[in-house]
Protein backbone atom coordinates (compact mmCIF):
# COMPACT_ATOMS: atom_id res chain seq x y z
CA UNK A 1 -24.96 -58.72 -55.89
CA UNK A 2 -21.50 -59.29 -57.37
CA UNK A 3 -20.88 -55.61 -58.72
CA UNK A 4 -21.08 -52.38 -57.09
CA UNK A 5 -22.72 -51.04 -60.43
CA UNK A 6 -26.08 -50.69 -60.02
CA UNK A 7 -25.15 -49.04 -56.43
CA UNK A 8 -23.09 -46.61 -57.74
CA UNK A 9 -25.73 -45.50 -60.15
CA UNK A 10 -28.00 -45.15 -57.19
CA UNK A 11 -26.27 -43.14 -55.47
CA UNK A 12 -24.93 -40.94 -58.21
CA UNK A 13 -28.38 -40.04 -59.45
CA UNK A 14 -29.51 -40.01 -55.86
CA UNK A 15 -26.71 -36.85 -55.44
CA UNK A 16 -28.41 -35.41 -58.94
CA UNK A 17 -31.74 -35.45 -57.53
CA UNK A 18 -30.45 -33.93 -54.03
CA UNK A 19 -29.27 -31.05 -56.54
CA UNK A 20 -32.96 -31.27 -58.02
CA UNK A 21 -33.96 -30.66 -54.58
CA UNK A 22 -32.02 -27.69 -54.13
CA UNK A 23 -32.79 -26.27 -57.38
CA UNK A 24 -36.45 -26.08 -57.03
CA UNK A 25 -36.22 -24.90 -53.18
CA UNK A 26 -34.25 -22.09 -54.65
CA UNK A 27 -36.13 -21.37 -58.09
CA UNK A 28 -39.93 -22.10 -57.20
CA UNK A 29 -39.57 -21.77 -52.62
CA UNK A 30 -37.22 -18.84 -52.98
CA UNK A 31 -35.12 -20.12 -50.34
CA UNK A 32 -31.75 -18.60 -51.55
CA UNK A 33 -28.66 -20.72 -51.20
CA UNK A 34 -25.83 -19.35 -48.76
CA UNK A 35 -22.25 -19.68 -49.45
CA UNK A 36 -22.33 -23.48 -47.30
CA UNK A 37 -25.24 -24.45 -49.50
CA UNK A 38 -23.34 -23.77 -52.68
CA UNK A 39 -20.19 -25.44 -51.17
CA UNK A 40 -22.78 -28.39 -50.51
CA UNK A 41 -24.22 -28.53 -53.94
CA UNK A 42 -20.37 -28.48 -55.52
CA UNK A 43 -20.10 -31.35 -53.04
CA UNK A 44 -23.20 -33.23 -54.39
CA UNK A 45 -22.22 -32.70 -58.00
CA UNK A 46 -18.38 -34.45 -56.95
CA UNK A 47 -20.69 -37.06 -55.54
CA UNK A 48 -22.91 -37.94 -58.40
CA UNK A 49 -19.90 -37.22 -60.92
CA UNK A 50 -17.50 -39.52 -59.40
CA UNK A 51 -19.96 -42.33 -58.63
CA UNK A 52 -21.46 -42.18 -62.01
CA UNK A 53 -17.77 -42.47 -63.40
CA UNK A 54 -17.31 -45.04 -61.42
CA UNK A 55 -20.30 -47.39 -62.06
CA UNK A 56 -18.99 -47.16 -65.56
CA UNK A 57 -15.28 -48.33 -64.93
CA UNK A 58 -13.44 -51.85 -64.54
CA UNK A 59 -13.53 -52.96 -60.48
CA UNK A 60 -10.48 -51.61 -59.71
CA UNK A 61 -11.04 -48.38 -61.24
CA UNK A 62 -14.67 -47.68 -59.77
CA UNK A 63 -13.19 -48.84 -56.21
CA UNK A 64 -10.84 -45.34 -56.33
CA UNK A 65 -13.93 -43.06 -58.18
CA UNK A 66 -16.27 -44.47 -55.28
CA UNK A 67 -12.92 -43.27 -52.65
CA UNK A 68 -13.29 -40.06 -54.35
CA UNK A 69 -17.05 -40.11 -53.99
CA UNK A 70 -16.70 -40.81 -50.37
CA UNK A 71 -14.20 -38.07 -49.84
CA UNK A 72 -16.48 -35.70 -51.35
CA UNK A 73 -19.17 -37.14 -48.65
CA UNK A 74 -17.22 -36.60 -46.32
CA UNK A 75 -16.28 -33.17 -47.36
CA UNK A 76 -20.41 -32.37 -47.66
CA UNK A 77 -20.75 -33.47 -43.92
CA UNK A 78 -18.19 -31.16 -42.47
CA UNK A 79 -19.99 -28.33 -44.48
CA UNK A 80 -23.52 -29.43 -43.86
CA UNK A 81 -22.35 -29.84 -39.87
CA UNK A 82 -20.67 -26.32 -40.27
CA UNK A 83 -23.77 -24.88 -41.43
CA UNK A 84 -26.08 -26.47 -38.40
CA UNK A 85 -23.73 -25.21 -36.01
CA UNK A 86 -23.86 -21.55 -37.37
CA UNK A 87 -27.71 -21.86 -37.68
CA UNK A 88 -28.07 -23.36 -33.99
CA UNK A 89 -25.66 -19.77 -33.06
CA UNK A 90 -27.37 -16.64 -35.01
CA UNK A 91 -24.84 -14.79 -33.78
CA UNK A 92 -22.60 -15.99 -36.03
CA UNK A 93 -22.90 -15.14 -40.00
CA UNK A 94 -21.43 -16.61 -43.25
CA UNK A 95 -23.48 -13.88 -44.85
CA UNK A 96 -22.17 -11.20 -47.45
CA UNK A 97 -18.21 -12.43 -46.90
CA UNK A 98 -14.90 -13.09 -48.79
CA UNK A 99 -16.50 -16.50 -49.06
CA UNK A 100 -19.84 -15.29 -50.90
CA UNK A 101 -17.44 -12.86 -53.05
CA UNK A 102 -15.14 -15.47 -53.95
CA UNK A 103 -17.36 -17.97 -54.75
CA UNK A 104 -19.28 -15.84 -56.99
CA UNK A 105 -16.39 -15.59 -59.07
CA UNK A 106 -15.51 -19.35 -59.57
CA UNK A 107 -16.06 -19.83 -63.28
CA UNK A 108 -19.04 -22.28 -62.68
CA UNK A 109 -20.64 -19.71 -60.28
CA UNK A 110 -20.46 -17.79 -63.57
CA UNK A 111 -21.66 -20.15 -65.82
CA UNK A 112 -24.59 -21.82 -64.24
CA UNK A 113 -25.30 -19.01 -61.52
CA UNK A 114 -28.83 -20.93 -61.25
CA UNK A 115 -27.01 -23.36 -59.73
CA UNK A 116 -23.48 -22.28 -58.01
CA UNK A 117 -24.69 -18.53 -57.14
CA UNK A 118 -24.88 -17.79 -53.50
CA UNK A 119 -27.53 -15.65 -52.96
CA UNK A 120 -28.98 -16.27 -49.52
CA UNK A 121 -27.72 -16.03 -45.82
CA UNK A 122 -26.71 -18.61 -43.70
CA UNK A 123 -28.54 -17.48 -40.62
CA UNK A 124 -31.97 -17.30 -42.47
CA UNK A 125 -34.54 -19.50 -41.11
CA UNK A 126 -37.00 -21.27 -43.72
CA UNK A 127 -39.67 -23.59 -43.03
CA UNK A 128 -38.72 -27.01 -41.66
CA UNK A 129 -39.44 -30.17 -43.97
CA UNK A 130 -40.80 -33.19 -41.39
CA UNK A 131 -38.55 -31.60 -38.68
CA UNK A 132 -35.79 -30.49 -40.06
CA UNK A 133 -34.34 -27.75 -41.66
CA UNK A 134 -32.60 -27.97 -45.31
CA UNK A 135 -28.92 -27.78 -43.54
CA UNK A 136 -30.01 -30.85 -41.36
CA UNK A 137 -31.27 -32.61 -44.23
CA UNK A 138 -27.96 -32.19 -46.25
CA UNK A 139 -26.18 -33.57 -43.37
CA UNK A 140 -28.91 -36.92 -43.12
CA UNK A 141 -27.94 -37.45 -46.86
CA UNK A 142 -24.63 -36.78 -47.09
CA UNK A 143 -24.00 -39.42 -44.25
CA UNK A 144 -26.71 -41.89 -46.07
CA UNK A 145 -23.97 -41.74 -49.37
CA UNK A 146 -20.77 -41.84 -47.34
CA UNK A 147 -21.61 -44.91 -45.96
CA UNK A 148 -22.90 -46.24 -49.35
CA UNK A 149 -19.82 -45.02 -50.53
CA UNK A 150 -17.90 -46.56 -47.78
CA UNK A 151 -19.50 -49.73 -48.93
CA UNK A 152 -18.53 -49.59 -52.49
CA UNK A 153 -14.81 -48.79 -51.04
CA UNK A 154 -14.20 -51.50 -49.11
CA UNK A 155 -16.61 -54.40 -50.33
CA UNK A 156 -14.30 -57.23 -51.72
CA UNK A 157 -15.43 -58.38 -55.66
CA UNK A 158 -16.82 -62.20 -55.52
């Protein structure tokens, strides 16, 4: 493959449909999104912007949208790893918080509250999908596209 194109649009609508995911878990499973799952999705939609940017700029250009990608992988791990930890300890809670408040007063929370309103609590327990629960699976993923990402970084143009 001599351009990091068509894997940039991969991943970028790969990110979109993780958001797709997380949309119809919320709207159709009722499983209501937490203040970490909102920080996630913010994370997925930096993911699928930047890459999509990217797959639509010169080389050298795309090389620094897919670093900004990556860092916003990156980012998503720490907060999907953040919110396994504080599921694997009950005791702890992100639930009704300065963080719930003040993200549900970001102008996109505002906006698109379908999508960036945090609703839920981060010690509530839904149904695992093939083993895991939806905090583990955001962490799976969002290691899947940093190392995609990492790949579109530092892969040298032919």
């Amino acid at each position: 493959m001599k351009s990091t194109k068509p894997a940039l649009l991969a991943i970028g609508l790969a990110a979109l449909g993780l958001l797709g995911v997380g949309l119809y878990q919320q709207h159709v499973q009722e499983m209501f999104p937490c203040p970490y799952c909102v920080l996630q999705r913010y994370a997925f939609f930096a993911i699928a912007a930047f890459s999509l940017a990217a797959a639509a700029l010169p080389p050298r250009a795309a090389r620094i949208g897919a670093g900004l990608g990556l860092l916003s992988a990156l980012t998503g791990i720490g907060l999907a790893a953040r919110l396994v930890w504080i599921q694997a300890h009950p005791s702890v809670s992100c639930g009704i918080d300065p963080l719930e408040t003040a993200l549900n007063k970001i102008p996109s929370a505002k906006l698109m509250p379908w999508l960036f309103r945090a609703d839920g609590f981060c010690t509530t327990e839904y149904p695992p999908l093939l083993g895991l629960s939806t905090p583990q699976w955001a962490l799976v993923w969002f290691v899947i596209l940093a190392l995609a990402l990492g790949w579109a970084v530092l892969r040298r143009p032919r």
